[in-house]
Structure formats: structure tokens, C-alpha cells
C-alpha atoms as a PDB file:
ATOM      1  CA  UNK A   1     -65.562  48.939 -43.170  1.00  0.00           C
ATOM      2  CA  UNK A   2     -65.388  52.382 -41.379  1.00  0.00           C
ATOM      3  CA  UNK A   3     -62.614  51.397 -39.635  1.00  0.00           C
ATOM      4  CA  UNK A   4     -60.612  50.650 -43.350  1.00  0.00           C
ATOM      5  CA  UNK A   5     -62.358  53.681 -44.504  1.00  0.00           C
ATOM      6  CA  UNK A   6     -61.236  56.005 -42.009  1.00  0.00           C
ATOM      7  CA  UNK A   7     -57.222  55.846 -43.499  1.00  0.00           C
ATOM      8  CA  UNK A   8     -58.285  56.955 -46.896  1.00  0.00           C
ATOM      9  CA  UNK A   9     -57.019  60.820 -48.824  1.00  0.00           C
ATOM     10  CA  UNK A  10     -59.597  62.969 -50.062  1.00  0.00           C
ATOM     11  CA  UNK A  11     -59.021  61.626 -53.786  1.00  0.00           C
ATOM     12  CA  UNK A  12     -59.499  58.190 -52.373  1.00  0.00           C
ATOM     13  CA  UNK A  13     -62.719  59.216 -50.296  1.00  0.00           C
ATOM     14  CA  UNK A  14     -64.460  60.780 -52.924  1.00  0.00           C
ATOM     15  CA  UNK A  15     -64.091  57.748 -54.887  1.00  0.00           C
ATOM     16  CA  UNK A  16     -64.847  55.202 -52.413  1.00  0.00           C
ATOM     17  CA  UNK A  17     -68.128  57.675 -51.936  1.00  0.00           C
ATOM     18  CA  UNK A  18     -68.973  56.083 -55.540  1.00  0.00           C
ATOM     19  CA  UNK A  19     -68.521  52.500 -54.731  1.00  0.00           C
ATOM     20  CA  UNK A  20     -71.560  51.250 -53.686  1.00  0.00           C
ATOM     21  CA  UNK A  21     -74.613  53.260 -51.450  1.00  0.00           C
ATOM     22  CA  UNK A  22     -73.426  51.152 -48.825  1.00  0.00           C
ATOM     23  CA  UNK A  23     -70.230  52.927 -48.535  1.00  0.00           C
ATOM     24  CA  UNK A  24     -71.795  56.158 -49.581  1.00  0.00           C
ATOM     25  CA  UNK A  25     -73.936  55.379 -46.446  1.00  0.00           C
ATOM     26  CA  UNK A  26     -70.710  54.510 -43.746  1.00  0.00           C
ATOM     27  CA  UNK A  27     -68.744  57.516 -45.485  1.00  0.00           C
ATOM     28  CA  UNK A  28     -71.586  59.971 -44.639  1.00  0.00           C
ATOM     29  CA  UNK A  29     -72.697  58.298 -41.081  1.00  0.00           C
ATOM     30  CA  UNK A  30     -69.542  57.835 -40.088  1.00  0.00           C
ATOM     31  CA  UNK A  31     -68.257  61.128 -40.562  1.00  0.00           C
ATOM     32  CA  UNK A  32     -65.038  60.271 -42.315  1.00  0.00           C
ATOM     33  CA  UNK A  33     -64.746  63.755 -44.331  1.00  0.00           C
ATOM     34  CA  UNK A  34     -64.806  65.693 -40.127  1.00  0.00           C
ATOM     35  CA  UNK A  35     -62.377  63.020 -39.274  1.00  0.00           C
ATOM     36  CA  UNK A  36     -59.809  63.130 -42.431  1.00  0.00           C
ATOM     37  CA  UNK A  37     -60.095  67.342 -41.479  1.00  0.00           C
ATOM     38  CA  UNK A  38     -59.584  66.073 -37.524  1.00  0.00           C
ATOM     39  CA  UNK A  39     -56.461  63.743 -38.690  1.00  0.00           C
ATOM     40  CA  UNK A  40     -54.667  66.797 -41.370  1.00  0.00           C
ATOM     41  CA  UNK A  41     -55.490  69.247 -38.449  1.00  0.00           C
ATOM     42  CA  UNK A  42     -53.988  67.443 -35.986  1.00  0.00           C
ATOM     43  CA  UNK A  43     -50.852  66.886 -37.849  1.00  0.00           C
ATOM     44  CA  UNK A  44     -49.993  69.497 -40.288  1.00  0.00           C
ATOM     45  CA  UNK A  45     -49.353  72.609 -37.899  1.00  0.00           C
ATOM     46  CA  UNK A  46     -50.772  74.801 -41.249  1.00  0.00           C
ATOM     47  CA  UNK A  47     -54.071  73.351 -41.411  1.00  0.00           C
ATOM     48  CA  UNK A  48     -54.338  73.710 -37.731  1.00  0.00           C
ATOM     49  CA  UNK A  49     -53.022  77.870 -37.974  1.00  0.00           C
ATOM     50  CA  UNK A  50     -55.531  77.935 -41.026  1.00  0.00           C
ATOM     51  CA  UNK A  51     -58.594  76.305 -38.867  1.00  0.00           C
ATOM     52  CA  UNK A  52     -58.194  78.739 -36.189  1.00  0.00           C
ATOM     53  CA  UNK A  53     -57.934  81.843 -38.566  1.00  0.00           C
ATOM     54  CA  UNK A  54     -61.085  80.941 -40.965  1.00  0.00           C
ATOM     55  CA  UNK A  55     -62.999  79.814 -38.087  1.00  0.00           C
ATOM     56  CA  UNK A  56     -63.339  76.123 -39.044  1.00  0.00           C
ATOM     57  CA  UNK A  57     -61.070  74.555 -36.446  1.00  0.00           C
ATOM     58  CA  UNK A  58     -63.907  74.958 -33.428  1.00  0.00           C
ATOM     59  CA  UNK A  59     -66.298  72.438 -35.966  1.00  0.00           C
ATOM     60  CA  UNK A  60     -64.006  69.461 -35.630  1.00  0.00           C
ATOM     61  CA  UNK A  61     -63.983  69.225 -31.724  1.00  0.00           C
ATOM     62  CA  UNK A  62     -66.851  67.399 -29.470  1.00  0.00           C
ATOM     63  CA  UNK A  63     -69.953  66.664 -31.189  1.00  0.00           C
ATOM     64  CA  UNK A  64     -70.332  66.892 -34.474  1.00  0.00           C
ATOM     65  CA  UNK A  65     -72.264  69.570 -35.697  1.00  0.00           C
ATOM     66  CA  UNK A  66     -73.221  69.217 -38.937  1.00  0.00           C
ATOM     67  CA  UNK A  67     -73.763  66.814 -41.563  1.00  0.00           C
ATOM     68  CA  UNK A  68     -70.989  64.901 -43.658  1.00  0.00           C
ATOM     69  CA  UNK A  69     -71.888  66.971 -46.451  1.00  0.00           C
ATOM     70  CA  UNK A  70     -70.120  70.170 -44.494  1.00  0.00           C
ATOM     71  CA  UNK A  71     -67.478  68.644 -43.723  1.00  0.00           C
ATOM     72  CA  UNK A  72     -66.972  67.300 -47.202  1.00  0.00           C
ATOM     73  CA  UNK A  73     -67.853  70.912 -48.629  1.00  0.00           C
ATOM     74  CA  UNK A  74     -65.157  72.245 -46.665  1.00  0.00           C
ATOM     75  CA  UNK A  75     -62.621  69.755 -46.964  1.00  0.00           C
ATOM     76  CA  UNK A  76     -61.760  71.515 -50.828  1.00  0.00           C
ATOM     77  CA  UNK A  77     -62.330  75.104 -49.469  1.00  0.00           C
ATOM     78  CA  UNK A  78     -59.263  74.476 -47.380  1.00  0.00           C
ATOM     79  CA  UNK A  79     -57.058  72.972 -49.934  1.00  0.00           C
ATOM     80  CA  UNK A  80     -58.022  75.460 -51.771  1.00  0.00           C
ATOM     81  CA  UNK A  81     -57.094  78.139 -49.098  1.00  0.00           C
ATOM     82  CA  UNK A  82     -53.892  76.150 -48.986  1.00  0.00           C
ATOM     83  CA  UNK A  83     -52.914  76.436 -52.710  1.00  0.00           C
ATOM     84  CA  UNK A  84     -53.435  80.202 -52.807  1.00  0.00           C
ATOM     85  CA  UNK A  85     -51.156  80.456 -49.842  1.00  0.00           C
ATOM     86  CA  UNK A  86     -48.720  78.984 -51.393  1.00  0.00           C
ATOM     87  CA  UNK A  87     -49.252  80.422 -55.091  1.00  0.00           C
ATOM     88  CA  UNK A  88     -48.705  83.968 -52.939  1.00  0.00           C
ATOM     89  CA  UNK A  89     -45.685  82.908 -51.342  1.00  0.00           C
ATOM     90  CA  UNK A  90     -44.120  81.717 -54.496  1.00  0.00           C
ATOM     91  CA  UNK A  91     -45.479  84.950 -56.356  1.00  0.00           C
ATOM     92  CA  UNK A  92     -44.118  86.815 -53.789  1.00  0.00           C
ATOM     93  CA  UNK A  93     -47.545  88.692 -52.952  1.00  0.00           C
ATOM     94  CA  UNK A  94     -47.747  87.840 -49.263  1.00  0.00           C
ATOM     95  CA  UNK A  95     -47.742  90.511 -46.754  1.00  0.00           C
ATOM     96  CA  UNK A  96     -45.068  90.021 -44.088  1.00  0.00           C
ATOM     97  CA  UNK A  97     -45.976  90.883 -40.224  1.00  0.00           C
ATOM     98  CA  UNK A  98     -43.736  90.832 -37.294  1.00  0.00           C
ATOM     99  CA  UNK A  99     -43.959  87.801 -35.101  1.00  0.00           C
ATOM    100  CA  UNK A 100     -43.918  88.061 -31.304  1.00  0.00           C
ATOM    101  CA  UNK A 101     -42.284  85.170 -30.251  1.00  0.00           C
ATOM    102  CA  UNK A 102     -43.558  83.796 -26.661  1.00  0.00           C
ATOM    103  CA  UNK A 103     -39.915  82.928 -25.571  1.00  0.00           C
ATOM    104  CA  UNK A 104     -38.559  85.202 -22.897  1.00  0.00           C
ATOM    105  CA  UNK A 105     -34.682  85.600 -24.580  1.00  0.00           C
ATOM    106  CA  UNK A 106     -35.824  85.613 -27.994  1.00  0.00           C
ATOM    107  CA  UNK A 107     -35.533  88.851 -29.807  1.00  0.00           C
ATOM    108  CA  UNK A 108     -37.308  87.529 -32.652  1.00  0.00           C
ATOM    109  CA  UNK A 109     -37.294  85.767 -35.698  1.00  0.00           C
ATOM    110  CA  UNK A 110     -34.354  86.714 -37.871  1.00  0.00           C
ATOM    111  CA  UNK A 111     -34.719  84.596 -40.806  1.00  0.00           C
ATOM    112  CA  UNK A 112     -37.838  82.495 -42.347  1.00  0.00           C
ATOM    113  CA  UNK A 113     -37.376  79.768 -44.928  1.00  0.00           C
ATOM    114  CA  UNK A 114     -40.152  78.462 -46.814  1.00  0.00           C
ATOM    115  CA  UNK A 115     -38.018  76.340 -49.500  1.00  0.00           C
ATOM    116  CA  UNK A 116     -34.899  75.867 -50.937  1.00  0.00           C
ATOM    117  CA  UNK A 117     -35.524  77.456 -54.118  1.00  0.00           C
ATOM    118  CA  UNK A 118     -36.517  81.466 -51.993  1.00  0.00           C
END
């Protein structure tokens, strides 16, 4: 059942959480809220930029530190984080820095594209 478990969203999570206390039980032992914040860290380079700058992202590696219920109070908190990000960017109320880049003949970033539509 964890196994199954473990592919589920947030939305999906939260219901399955509802189900039964047996799955209410595997959700919170198993620690399927740390590893759906592992699995978006791990592959959306934002959430792993946002982890590092809110502190988060040090939570998710080696043992688990906390309870489920952490992990599932955070889980909103960053989408949360996310959507004001964005909201910003489309409101054009973010603050622009330079960016060093690491590369040795780069002179910087010229140009950066968030969508289409800016």
C-alpha cells in the first residue's frame, strides 16, 4: 500500500489521508508528505533553489526528523511560496539581481525568459 501510495499529488494525498485510519496510519508512518517534498525537490530545480533559501531543503535528507505532520504542514507553505513567486513575476514586483555565472567565458546572462506572454 505504501508503495502505491508513495506516487500520489498532494490533492490526492490529502484525500487518500481520509480513506480509512489504515491509510491515515501508512501515510503518516511512512512518511509520504517528506517523500512527495524529496520527489518535487529532486526534480523541479525551483523547489530545490526555494528549499535551500527558506531553509527547508536540509529536512528532507538522512533521517527524518520530524513527524509526518511537518512535512505535511510544510508541503502548502511551499506552494504557497511558489504562487507568490509567480503572482510577483507576473505583477512585475520582483526585484532583479545580477547573476554570477560559474562559467569561465561567460560574461553573463543577457536575457531571462520566464514565459511567452513577458
Amino acid at each position: 500500500s505504501e508503495q502505491i501510495l508513495s506516487y500520489l499529488d498532494a490533492k490526492s494525498l490529502c484525500s487518500a489521508d481520509m480513506v480509512s485510519k489504515r491509510w491515515r496510519e501508512i501515510i503518516s508512518n511512512g512518511h509520504l508528505w517528506r517523500k512527495l517534498l524529496i520527489r518535487n525537490a529532486n526534480t523541479l530545480d525551483i523547489w530545490q533553489r526555494l528549499g535551500k533559501r527558506r531553509g527547508w531543503i536540509h529536512h528532507l535528507h538522512g533521517r527524518a526528523e520530524f513527524g509526518s505532520d511537518y512535512y505535511k504542514e510544510l508541503f502548502p507553505k511551499i506552494v504557497q511560496d511558489l504562487k507568490m513567486s509567480n503572482d510577483m513575476w507576473r505583477e512585475g514586483k520582483l526585484n532583479l539581481r545580477k547573476i554570477d555565472c560559474a562559467s569561465h567565458d561567460s560574461k553573463g546572462v543577457y536575457c531571462l525568459q520566464y514565459d511567452d506572454e513577458k
